[in-house]
N, C-alpha and C. Protein backbone atom coordinates (compact mmCIF):
# COMPACT_ATOMS: atom_id res chain seq x y z
N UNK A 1 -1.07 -5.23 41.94
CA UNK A 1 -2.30 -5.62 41.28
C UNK A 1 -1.93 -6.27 39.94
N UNK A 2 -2.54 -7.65 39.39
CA UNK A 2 -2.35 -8.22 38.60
C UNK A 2 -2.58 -7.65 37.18
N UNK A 3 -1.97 -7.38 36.08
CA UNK A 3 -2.11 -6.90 34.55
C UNK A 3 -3.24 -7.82 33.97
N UNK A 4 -4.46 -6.68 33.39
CA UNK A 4 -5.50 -7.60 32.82
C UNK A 4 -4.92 -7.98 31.74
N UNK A 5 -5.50 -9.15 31.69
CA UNK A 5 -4.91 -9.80 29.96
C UNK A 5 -5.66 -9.40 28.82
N UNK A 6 -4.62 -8.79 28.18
CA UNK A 6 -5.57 -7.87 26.91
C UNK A 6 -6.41 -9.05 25.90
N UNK A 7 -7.10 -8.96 25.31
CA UNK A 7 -7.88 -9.22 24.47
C UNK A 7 -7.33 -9.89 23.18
N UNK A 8 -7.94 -10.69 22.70
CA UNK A 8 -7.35 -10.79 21.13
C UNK A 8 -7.75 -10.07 19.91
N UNK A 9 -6.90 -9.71 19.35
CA UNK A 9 -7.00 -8.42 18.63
C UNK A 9 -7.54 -9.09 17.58
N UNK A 10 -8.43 -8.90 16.87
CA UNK A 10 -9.37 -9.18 15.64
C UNK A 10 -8.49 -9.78 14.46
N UNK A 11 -7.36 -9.35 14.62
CA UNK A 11 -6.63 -10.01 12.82
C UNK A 11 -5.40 -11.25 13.07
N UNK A 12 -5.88 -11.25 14.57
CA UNK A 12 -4.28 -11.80 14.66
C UNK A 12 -4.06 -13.33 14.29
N UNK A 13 -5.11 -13.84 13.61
CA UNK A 13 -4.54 -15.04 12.89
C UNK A 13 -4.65 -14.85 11.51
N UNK A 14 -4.17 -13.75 10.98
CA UNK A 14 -4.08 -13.49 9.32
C UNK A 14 -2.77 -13.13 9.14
N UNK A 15 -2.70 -13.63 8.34
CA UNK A 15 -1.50 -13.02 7.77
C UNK A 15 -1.19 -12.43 6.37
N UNK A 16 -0.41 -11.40 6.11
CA UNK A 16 -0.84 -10.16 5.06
C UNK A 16 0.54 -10.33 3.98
N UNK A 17 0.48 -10.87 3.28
CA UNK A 17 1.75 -10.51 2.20
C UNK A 17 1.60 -9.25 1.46
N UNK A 18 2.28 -8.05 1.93
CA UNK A 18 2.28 -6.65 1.54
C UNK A 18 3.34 -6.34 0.55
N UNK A 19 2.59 -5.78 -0.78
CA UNK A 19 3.50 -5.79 -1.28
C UNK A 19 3.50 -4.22 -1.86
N UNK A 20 2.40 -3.55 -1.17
CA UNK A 20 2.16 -2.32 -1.93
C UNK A 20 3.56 -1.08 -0.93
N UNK A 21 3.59 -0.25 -1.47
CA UNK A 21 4.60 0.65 -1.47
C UNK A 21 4.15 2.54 -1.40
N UNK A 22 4.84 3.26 -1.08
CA UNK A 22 4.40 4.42 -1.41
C UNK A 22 3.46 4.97 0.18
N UNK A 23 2.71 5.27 0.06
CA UNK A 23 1.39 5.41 1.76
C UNK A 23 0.30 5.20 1.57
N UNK A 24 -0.71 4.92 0.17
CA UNK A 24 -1.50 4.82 0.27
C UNK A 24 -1.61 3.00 0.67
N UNK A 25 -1.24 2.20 -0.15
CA UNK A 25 -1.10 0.65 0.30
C UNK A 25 -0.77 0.25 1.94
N UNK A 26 0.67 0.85 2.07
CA UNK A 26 1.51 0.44 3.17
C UNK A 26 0.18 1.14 4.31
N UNK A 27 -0.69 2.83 4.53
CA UNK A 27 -1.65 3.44 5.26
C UNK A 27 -2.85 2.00 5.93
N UNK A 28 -2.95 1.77 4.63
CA UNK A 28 -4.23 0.59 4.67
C UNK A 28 -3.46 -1.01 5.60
N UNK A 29 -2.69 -1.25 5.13
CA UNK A 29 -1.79 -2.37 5.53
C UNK A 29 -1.27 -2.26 7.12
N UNK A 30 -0.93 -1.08 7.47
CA UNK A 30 -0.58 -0.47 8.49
C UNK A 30 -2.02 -0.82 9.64
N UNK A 31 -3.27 -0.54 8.85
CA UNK A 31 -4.34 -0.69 9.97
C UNK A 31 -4.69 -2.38 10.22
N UNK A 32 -3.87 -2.92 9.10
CA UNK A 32 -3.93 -4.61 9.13
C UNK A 32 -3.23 -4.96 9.91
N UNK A 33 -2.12 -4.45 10.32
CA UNK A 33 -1.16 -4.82 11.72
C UNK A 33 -1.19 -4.24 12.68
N UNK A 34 -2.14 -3.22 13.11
CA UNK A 34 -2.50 -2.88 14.63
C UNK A 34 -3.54 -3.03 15.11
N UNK A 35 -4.40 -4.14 13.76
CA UNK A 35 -5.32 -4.91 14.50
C UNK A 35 -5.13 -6.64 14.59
N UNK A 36 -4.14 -6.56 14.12
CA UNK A 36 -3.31 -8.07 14.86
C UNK A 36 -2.76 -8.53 13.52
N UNK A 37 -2.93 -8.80 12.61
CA UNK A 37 -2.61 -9.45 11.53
C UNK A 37 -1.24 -9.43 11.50
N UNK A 38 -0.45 -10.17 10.58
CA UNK A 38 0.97 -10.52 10.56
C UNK A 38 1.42 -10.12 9.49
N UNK A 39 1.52 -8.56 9.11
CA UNK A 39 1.60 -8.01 7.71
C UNK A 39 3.36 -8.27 7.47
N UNK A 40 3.72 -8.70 6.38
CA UNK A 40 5.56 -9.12 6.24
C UNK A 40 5.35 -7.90 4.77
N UNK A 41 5.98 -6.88 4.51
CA UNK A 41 5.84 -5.87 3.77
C UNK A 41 7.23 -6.77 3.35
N UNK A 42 7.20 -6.73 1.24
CA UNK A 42 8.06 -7.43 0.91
C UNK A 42 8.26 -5.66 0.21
N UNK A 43 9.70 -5.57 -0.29
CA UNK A 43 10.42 -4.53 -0.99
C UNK A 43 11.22 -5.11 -2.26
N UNK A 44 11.82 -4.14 -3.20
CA UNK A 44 12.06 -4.47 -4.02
C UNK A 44 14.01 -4.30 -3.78
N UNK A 45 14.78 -5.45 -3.57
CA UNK A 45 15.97 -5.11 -3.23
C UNK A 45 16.62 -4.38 -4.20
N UNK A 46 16.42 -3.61 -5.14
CA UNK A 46 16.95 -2.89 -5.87
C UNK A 46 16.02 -1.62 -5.83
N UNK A 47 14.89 -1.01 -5.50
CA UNK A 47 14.38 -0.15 -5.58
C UNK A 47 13.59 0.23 -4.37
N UNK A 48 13.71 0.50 -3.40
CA UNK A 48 13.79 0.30 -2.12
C UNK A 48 12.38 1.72 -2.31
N UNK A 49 11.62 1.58 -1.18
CA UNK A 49 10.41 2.36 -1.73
C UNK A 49 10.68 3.54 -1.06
N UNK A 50 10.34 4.28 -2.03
CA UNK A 50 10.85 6.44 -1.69
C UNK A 50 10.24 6.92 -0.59
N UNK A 51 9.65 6.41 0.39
CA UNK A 51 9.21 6.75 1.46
C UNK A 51 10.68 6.75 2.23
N UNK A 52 11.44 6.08 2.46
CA UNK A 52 12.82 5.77 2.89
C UNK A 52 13.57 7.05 2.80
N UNK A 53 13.75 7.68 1.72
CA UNK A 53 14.65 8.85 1.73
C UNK A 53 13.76 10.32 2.30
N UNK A 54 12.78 10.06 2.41
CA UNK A 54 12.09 11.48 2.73
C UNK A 54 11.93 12.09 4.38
N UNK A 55 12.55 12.98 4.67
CA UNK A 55 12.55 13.34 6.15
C UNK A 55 11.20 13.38 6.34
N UNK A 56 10.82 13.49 8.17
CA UNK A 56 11.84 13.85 9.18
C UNK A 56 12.88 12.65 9.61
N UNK A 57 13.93 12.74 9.37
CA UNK A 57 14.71 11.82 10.06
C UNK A 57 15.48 11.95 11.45
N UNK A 58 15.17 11.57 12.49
CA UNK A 58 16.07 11.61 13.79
C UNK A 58 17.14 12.42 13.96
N UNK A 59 17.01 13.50 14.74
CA UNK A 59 18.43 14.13 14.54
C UNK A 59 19.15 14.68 13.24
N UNK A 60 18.25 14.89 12.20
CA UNK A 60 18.09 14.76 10.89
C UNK A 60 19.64 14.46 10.61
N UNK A 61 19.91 13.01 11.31
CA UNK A 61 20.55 12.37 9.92
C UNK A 61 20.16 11.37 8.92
N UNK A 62 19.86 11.66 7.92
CA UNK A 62 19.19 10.33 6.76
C UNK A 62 19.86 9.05 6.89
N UNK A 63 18.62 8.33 6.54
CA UNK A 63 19.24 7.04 6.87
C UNK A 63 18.24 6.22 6.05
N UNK A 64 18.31 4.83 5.31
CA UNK A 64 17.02 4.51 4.60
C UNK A 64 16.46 3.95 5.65
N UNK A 65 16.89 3.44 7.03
CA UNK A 65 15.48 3.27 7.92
C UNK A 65 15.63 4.54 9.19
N UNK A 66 15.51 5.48 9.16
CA UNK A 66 15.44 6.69 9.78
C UNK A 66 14.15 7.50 9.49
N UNK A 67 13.86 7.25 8.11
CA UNK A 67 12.69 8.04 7.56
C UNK A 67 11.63 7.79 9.09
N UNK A 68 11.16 9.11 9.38
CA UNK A 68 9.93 8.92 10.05
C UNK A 68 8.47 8.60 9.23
N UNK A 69 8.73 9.02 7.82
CA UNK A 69 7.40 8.55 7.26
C UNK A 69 7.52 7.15 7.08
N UNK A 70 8.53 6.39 6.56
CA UNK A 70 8.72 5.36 6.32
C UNK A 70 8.18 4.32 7.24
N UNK A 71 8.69 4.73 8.88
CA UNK A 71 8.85 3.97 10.19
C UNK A 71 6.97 4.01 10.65
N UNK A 72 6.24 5.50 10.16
CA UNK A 72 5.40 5.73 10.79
C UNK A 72 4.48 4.78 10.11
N UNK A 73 4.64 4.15 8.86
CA UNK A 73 3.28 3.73 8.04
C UNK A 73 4.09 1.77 7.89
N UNK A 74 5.05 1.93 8.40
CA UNK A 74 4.87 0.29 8.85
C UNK A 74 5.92 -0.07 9.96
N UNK A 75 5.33 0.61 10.95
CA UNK A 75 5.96 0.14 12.45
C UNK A 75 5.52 -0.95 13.07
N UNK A 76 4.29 -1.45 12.44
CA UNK A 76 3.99 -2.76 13.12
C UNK A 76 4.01 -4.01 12.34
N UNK A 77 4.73 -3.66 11.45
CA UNK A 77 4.74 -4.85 10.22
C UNK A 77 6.25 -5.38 10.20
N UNK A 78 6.41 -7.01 9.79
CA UNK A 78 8.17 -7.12 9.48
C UNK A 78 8.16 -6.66 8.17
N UNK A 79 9.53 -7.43 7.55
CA UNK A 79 10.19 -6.78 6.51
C UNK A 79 10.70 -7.20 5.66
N UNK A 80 10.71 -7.60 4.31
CA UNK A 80 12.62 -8.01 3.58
C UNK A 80 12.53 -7.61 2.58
N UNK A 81 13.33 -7.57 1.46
CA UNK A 81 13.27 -7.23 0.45
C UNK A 81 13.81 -8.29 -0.53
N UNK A 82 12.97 -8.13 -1.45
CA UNK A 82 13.35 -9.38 -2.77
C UNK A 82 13.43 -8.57 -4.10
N UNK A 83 14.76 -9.46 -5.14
CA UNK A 83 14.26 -8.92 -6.19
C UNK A 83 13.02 -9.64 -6.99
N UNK A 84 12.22 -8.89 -7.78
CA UNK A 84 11.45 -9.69 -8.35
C UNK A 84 11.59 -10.09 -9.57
N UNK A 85 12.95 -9.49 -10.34
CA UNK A 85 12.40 -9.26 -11.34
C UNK A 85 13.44 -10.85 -11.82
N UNK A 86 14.16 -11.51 -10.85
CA UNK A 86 14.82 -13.15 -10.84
C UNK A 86 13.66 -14.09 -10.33
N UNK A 87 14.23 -15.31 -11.15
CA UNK A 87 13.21 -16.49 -10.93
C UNK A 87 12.66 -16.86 -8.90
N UNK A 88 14.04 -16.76 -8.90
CA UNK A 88 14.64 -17.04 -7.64
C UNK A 88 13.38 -16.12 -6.12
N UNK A 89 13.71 -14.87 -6.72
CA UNK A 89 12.50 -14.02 -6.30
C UNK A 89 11.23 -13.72 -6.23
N UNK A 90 11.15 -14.39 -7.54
CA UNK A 90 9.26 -14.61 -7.39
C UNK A 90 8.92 -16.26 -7.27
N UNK A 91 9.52 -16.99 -6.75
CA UNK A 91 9.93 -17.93 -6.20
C UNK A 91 8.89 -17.53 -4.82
N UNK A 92 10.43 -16.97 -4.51
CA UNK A 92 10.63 -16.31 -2.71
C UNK A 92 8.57 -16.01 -2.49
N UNK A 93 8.30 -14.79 -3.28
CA UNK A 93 7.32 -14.32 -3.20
C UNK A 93 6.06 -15.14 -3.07
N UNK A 94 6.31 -16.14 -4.09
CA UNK A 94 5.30 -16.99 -4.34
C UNK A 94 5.30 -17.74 -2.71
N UNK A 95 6.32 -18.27 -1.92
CA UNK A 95 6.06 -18.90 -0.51
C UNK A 95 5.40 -18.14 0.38
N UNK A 96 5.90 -17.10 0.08
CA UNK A 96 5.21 -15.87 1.16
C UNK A 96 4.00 -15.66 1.17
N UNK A 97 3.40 -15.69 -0.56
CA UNK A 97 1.87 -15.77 -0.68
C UNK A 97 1.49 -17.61 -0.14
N UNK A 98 2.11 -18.02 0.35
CA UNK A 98 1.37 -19.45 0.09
C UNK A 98 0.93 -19.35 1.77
N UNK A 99 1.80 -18.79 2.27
CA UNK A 99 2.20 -18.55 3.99
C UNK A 99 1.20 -17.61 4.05
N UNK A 100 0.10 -16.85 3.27
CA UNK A 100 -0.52 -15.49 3.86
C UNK A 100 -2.32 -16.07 3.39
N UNK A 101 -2.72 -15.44 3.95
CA UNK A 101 -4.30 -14.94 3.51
C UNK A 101 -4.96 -13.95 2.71
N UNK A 102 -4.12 -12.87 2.86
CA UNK A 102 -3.91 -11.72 1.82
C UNK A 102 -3.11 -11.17 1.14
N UNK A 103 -3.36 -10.85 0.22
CA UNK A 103 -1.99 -10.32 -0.56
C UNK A 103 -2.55 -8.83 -1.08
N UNK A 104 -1.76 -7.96 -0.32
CA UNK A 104 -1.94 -6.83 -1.27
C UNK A 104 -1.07 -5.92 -2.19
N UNK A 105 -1.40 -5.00 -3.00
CA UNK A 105 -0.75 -4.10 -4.05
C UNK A 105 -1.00 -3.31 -4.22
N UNK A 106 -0.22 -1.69 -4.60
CA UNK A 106 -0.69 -1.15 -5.38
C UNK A 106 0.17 -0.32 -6.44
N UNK A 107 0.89 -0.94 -7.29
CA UNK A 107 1.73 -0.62 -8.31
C UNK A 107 0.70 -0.24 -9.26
N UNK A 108 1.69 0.45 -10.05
CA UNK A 108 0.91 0.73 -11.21
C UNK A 108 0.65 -0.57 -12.16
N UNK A 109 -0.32 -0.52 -12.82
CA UNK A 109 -1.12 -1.26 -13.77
C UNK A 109 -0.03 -2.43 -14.94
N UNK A 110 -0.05 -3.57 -14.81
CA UNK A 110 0.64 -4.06 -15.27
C UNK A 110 2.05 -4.79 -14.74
N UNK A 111 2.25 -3.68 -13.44
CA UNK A 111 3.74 -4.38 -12.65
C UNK A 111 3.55 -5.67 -12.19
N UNK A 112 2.38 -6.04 -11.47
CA UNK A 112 2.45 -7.48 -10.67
C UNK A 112 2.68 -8.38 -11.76
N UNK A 113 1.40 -8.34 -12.92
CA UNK A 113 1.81 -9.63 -14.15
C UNK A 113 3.07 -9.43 -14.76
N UNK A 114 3.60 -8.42 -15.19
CA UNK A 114 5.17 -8.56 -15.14
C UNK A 114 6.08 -9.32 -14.33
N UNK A 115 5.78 -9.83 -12.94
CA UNK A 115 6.89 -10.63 -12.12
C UNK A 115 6.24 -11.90 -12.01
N UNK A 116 4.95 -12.17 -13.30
CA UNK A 116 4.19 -12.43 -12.95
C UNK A 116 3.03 -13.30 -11.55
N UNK A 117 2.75 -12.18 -10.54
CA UNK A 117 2.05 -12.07 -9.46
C UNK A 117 1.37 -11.41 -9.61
N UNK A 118 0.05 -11.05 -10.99
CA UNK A 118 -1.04 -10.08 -10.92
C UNK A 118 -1.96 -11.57 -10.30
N UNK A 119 -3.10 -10.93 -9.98
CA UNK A 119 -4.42 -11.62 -9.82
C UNK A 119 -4.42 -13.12 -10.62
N UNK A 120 -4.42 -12.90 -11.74
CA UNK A 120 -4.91 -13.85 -12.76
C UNK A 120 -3.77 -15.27 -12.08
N UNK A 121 -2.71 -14.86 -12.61
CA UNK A 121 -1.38 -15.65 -12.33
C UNK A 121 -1.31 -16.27 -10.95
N UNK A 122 -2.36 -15.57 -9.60
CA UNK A 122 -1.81 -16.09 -8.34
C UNK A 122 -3.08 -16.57 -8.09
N UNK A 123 -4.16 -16.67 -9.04
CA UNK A 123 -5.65 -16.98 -8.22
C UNK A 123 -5.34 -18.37 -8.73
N UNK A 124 -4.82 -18.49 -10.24
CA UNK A 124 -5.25 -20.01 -10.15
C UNK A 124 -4.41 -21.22 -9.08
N UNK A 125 -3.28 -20.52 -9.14
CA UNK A 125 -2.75 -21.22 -7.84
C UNK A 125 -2.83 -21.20 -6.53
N UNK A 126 -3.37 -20.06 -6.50
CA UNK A 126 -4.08 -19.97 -4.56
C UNK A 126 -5.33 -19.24 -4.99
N UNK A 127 -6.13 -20.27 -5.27
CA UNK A 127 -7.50 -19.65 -5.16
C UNK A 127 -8.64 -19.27 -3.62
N UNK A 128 -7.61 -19.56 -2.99
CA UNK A 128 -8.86 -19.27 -1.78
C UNK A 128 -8.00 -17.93 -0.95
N UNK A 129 -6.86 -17.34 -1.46
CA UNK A 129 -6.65 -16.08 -1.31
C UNK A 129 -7.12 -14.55 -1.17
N UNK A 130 -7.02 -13.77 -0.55
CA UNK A 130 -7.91 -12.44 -0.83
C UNK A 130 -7.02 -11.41 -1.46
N UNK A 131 -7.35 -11.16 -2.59
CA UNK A 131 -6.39 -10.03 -3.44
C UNK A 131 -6.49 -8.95 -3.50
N UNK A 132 -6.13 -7.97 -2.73
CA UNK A 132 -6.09 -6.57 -2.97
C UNK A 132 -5.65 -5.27 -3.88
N UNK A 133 -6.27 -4.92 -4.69
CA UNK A 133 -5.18 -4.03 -6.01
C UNK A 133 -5.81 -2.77 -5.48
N UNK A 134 -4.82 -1.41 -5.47
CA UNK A 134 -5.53 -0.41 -4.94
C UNK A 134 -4.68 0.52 -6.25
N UNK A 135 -5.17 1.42 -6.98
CA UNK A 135 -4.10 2.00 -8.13
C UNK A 135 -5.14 3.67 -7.99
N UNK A 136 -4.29 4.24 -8.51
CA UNK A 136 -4.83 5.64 -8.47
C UNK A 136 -5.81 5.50 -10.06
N UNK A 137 -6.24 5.21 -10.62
CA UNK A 137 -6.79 4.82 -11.84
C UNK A 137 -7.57 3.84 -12.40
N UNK A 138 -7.53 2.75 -11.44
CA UNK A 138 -8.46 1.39 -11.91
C UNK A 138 -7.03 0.49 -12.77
N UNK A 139 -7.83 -0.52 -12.76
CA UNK A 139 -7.28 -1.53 -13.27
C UNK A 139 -8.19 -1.74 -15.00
N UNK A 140 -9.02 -0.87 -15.19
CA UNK A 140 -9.67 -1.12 -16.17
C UNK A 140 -9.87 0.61 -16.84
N UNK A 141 -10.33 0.58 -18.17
CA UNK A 141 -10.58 1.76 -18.60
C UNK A 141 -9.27 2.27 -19.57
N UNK A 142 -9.28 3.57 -20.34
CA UNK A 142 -8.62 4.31 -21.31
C UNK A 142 -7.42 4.57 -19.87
N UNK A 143 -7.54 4.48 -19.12
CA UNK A 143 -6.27 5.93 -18.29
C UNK A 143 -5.86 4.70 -17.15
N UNK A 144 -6.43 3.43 -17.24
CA UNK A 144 -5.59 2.78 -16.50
C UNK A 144 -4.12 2.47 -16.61
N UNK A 145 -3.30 2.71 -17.54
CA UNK A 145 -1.64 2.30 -17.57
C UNK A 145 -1.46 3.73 -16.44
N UNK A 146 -2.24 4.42 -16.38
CA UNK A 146 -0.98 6.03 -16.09
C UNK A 146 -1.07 5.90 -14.92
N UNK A 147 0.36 6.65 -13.72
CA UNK A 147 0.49 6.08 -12.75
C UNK A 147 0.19 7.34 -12.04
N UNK A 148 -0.27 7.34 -10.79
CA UNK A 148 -0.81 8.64 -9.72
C UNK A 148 0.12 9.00 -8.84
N UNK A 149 -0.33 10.41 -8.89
CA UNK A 149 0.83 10.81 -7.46
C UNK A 149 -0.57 11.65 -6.98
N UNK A 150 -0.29 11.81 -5.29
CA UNK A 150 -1.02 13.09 -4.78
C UNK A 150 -1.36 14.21 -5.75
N UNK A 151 -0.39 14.88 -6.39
CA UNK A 151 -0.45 16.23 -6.71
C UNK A 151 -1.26 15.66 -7.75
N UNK A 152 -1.36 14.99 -8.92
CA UNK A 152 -1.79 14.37 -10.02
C UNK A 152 -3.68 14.19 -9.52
N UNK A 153 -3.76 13.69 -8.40
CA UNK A 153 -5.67 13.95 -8.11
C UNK A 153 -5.92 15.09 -8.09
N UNK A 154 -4.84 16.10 -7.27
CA UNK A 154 -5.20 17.15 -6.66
C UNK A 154 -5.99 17.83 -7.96
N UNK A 155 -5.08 17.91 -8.86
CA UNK A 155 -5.31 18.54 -10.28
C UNK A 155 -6.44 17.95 -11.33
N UNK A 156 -6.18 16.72 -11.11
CA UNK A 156 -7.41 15.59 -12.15
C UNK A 156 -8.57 15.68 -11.47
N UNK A 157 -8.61 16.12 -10.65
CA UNK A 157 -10.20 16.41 -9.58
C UNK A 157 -10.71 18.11 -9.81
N UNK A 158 -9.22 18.70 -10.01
CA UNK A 158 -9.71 20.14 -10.01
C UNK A 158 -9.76 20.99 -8.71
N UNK A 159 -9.23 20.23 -8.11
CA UNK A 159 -8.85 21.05 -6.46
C UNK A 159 -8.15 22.01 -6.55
N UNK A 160 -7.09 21.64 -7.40
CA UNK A 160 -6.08 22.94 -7.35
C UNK A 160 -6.38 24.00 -7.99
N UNK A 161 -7.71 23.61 -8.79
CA UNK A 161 -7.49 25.41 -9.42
C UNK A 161 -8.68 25.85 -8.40
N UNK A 162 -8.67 25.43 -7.30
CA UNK A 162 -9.87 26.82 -6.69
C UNK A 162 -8.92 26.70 -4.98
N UNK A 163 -7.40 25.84 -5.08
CA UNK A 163 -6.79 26.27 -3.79
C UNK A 163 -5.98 27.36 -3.95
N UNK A 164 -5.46 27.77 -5.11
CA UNK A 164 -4.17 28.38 -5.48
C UNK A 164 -4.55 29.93 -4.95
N UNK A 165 -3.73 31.02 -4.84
CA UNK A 165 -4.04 32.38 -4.88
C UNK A 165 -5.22 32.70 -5.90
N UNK A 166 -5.84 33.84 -5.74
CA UNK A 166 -7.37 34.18 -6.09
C UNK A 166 -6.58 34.50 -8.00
N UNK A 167 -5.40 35.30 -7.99
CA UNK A 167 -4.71 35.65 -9.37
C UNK A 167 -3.54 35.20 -9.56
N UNK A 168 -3.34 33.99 -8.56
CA UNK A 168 -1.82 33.92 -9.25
C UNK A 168 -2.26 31.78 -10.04
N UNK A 169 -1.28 31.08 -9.99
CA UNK A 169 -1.34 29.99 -10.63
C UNK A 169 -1.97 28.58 -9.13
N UNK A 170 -2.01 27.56 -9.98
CA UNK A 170 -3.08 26.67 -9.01
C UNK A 170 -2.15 26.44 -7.82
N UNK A 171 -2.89 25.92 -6.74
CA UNK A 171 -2.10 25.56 -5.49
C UNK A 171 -2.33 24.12 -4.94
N UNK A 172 -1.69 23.60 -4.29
CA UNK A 172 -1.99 22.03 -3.82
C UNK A 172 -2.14 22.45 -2.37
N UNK A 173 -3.29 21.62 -2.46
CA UNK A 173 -3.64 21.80 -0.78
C UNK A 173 -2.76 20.87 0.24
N UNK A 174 -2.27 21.35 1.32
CA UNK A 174 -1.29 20.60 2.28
C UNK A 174 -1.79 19.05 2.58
N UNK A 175 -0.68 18.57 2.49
CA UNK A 175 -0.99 16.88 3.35
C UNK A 175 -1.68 16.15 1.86
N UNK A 176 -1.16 14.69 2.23
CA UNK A 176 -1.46 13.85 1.40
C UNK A 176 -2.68 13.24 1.64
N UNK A 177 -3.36 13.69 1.78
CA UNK A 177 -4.73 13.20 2.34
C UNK A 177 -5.59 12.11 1.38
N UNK A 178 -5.33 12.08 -0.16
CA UNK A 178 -5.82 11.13 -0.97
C UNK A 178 -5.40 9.93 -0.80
N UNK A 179 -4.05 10.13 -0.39
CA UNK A 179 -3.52 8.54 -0.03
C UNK A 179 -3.85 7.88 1.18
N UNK A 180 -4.18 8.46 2.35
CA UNK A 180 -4.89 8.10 3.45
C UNK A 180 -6.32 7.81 3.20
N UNK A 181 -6.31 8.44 2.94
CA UNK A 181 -8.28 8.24 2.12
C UNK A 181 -8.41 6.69 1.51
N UNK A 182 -7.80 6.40 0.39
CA UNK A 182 -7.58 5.49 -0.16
C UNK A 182 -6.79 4.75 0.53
N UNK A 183 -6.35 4.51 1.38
CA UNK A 183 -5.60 3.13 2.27
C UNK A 183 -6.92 2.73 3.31
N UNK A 184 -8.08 3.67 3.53
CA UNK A 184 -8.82 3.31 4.57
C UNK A 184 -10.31 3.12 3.71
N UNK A 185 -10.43 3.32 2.41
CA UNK A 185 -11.63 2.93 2.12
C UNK A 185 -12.23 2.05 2.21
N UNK A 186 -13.36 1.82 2.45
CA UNK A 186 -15.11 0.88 2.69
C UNK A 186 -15.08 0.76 1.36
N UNK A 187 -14.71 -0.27 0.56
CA UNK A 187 -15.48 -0.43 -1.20
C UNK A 187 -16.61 -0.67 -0.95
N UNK A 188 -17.18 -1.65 0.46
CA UNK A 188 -18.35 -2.06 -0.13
C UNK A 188 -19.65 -0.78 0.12
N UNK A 189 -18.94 0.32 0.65
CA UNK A 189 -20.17 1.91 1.01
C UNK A 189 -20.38 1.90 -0.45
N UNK A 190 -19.70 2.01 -1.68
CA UNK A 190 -20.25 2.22 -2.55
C UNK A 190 -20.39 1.39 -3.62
N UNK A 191 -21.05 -0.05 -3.44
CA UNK A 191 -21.12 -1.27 -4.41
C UNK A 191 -22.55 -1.15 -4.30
N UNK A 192 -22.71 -1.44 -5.37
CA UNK A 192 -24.05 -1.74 -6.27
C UNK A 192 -25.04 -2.98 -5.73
N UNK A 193 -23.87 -3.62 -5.02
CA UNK A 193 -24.42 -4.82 -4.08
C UNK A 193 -24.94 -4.97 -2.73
N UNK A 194 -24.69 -3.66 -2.23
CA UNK A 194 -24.73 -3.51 -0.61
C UNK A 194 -26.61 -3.46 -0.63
N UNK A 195 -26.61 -4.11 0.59
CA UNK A 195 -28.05 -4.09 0.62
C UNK A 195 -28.41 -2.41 1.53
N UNK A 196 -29.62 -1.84 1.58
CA UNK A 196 -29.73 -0.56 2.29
C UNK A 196 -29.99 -0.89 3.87
């Protein structure tokens, strides 16, 4: 019996210049390439992103591509790594954005215009681009420079002081769940613009 011919998958003429790191970016990016899109996750050849060293690794021998978290949150995406912080490299970067439709991020506050590839720097030259910044903090406000980790919401939200033992000190609740949260958010569920 003949194989039906699958369908075309919704993204598959986009293409994603990924540049975010860590799980909450790469989570979100990840759902951009298993619905077709052509996500190329760029790395930093000198700082290779810490998802890489963290088990489970195969047979647990480490390896920087062994990481199962690493493999699990961009198995459907390619790959390379550039430095950015040479001409030469944000060069590189700059073709890659010229080659994509989206570009996303989510470094802390200030890193992209440093190589300079924030917003400002890449709209006027590709203005018909879609720019993605995702930061644990905003890009605006008193507390935007400071950079987020999981445990850091857990606590700035106040979760941890009602997970911990009833008398002993606060507890973090299992699984990274803020960063999944935030790789899959709807901005527009809560814009001021959405019609009802």
């Amino acid at each position: 019996m003949p194989r039906k011919k699958q369908a075309p998958l919704p993204l598959q003429n986009i293409r994603v210049a990924d540049f975010s790191w860590i799980i909450a970016g790469p989570y979100g990016t990840m759902w951009l390439a298993v619905m077709g899109a052509d996500v190329v996750r760029i790395e930093s050849s000198t700082h290779l992103d810490i998802n890489r060293r963290i088990p489970p690794y195969p047979d647990g021998v480490a390896g920087f591509n062994r990481s199962g978290l690493w493999n699990g949150l961009n198995f459907s995406k390619r790959s390379c790594t550039i430095d950015l912080r040479q001409r030469q490299g944000v060069e590189l970067a700059k073709l890659i954005i010229k080659l994509s439709d989206v570009v996303v991020e989510n470094f802390g506050y200030g890193q992209m215009a440093e190589f300079g590839l924030d917003y400002t720097d890449l709209q006027r030259v590709f203005p018909d681009k879609v720019f993605v910044s995702c930061s644990g903090l905003g890009r605006t406000g008193p507390a935007r420079a400071y950079v987020g980790y999981n445990e850091e919401f857990f606590s700035y939200a106040g979760l941890a002081s009602i997970t911990g033992p009833t008398q002993g000190p606060p507890g973090m609740v299992g699984g990274i769940w803020a960063d999944h949260l935030t790789g899959t958010k709807d901005s527009a569920s809560t814009s001021p613009w959405r019609r009802p």
